[in-house]
N, C-alpha and C. Protein backbone atom coordinates (compact mmCIF):
# COMPACT_ATOMS: atom_id res chain seq x y z
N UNK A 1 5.56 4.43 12.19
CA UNK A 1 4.63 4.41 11.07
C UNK A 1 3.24 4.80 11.56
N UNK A 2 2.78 4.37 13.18
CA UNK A 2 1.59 4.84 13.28
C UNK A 2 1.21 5.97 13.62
N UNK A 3 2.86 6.51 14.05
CA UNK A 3 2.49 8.08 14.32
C UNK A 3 2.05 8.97 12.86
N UNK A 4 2.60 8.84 12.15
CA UNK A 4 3.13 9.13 10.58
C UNK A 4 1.52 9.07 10.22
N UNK A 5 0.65 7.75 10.29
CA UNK A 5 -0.25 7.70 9.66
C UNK A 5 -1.26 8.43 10.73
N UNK A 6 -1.27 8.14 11.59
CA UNK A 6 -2.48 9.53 12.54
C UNK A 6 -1.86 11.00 12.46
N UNK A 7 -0.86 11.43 11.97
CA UNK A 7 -1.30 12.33 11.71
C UNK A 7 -1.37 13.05 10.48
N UNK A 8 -1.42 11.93 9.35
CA UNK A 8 -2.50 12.68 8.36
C UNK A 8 -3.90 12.15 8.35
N UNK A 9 -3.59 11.17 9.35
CA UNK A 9 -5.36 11.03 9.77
C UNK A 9 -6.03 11.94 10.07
N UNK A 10 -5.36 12.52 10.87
CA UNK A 10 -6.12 13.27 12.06
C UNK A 10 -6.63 15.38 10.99
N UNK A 11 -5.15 15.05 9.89
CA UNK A 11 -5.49 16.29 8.79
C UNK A 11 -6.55 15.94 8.05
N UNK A 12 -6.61 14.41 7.56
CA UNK A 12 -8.25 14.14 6.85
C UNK A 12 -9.56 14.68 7.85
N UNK A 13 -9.35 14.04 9.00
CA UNK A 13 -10.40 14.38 9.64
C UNK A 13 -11.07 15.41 10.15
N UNK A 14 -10.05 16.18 10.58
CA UNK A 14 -10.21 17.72 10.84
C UNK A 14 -9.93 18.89 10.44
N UNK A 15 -9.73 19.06 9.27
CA UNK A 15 -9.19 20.06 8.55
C UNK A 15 -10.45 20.65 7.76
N UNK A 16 -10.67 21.66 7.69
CA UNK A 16 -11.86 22.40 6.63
C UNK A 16 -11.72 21.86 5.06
N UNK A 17 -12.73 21.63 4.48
CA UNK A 17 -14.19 22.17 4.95
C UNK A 17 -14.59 21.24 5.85
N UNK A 18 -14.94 20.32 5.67
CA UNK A 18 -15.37 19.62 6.61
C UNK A 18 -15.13 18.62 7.59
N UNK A 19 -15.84 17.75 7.99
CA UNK A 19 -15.30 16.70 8.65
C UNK A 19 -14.71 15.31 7.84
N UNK A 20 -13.52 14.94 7.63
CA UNK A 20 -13.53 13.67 6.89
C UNK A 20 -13.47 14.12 5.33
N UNK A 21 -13.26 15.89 4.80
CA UNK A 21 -13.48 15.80 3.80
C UNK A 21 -11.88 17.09 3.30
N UNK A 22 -11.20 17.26 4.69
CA UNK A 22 -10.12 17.91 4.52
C UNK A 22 -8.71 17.69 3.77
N UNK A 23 -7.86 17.94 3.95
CA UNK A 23 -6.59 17.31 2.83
C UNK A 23 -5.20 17.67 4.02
N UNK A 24 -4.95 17.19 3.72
CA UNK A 24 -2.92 17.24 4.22
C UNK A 24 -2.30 17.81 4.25
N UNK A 25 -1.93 18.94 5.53
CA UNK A 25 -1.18 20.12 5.09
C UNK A 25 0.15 19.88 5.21
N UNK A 26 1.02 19.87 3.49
CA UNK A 26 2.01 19.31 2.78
C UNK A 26 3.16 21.00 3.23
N UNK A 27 3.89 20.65 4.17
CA UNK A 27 5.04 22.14 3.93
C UNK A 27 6.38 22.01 3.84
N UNK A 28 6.76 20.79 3.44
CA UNK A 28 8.22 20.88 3.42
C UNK A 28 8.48 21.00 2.04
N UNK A 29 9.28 21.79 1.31
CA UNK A 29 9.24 21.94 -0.29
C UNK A 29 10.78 21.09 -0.34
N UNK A 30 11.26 20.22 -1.29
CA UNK A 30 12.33 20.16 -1.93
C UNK A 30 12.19 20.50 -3.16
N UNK A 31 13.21 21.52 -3.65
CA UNK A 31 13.48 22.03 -4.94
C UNK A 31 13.21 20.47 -6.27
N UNK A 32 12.46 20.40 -7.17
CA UNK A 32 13.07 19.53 -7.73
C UNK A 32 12.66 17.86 -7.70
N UNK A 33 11.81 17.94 -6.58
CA UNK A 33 11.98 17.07 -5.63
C UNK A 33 10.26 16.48 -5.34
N UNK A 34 10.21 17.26 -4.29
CA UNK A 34 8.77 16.74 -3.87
C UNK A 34 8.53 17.85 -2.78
N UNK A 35 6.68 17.60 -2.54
CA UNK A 35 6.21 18.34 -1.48
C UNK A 35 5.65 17.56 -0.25
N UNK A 36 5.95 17.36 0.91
CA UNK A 36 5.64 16.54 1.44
C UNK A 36 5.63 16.90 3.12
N UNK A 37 5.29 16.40 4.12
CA UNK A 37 5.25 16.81 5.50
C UNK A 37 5.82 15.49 6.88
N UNK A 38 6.16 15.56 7.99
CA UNK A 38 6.90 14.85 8.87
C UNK A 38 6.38 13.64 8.99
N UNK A 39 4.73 13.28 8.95
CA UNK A 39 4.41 12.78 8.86
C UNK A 39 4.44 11.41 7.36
N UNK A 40 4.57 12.18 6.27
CA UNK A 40 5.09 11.65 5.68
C UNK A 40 6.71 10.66 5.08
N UNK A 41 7.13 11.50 6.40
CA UNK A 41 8.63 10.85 6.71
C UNK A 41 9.16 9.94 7.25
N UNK A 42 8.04 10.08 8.39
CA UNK A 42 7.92 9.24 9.46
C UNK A 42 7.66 7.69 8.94
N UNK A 43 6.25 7.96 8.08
CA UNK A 43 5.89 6.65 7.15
C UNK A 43 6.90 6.26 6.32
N UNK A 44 7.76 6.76 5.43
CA UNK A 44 8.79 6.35 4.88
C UNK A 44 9.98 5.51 5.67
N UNK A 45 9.89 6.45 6.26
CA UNK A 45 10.89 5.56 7.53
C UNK A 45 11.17 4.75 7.89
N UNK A 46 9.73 4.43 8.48
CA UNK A 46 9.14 3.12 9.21
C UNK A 46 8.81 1.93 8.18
N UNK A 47 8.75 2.15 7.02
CA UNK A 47 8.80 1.08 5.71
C UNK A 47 10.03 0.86 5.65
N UNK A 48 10.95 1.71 5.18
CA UNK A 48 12.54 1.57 4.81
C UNK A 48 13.02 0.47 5.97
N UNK A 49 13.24 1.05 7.31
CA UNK A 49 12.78 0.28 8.52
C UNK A 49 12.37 -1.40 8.54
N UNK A 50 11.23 -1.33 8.41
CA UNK A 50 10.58 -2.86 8.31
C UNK A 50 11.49 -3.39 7.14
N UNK A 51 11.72 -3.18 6.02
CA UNK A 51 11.82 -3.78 4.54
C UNK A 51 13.12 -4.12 5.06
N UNK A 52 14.64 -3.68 5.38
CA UNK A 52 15.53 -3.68 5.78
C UNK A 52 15.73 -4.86 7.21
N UNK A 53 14.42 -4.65 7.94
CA UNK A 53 14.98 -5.45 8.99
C UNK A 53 14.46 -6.64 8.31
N UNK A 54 13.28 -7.17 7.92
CA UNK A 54 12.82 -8.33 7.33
C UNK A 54 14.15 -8.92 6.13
N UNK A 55 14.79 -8.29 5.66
CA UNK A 55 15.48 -8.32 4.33
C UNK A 55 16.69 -8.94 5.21
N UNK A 56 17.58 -8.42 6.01
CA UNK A 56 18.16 -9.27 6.95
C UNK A 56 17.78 -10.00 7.62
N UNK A 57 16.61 -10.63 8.05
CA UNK A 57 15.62 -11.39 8.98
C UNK A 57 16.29 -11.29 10.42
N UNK A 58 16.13 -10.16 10.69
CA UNK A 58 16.58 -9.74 12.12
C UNK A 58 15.14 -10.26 13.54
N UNK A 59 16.16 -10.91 13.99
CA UNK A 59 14.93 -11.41 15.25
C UNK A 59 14.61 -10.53 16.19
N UNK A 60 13.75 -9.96 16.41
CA UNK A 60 13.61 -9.14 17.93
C UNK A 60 13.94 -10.06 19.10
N UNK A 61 13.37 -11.06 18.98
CA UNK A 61 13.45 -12.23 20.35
C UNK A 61 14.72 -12.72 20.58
N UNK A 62 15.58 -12.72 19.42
CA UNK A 62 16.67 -13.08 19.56
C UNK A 62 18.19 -12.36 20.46
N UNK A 63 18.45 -12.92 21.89
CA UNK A 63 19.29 -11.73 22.68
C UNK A 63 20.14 -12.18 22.46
């Protein structure tokens, strides 16, 4: 998830025009669907992820 979110951080921040004032470059097309990029996947992921392991209450500590 934190990769996911730095790097549309990193498209806010540095992308033209300016600094902090750029947008998200979105290239994966699904027909039908949506427009969206890896980063955005990544974040999905990593929610689906958390929601799923909490939802089973899976222990990490637990060996």
């Amino acid at each position: 998830m934190m990769g996911g979110a730095a790097g549309n951080l990193s498209d806010r921040v540095f992308r033209a025009p300016a600094n902090f004032q750029g947008g998200v470059v979105d290239f994966i097309a699904v027909e039908k669907f949506a427009v969206f990029n890896v980063a955005d996947i990544a974040i999905t992921l990593a929610a689906i992820g958390i929601f799923l392991l909490t939802l089973f209450k899976v222990d990490e500590k637990a060996k």
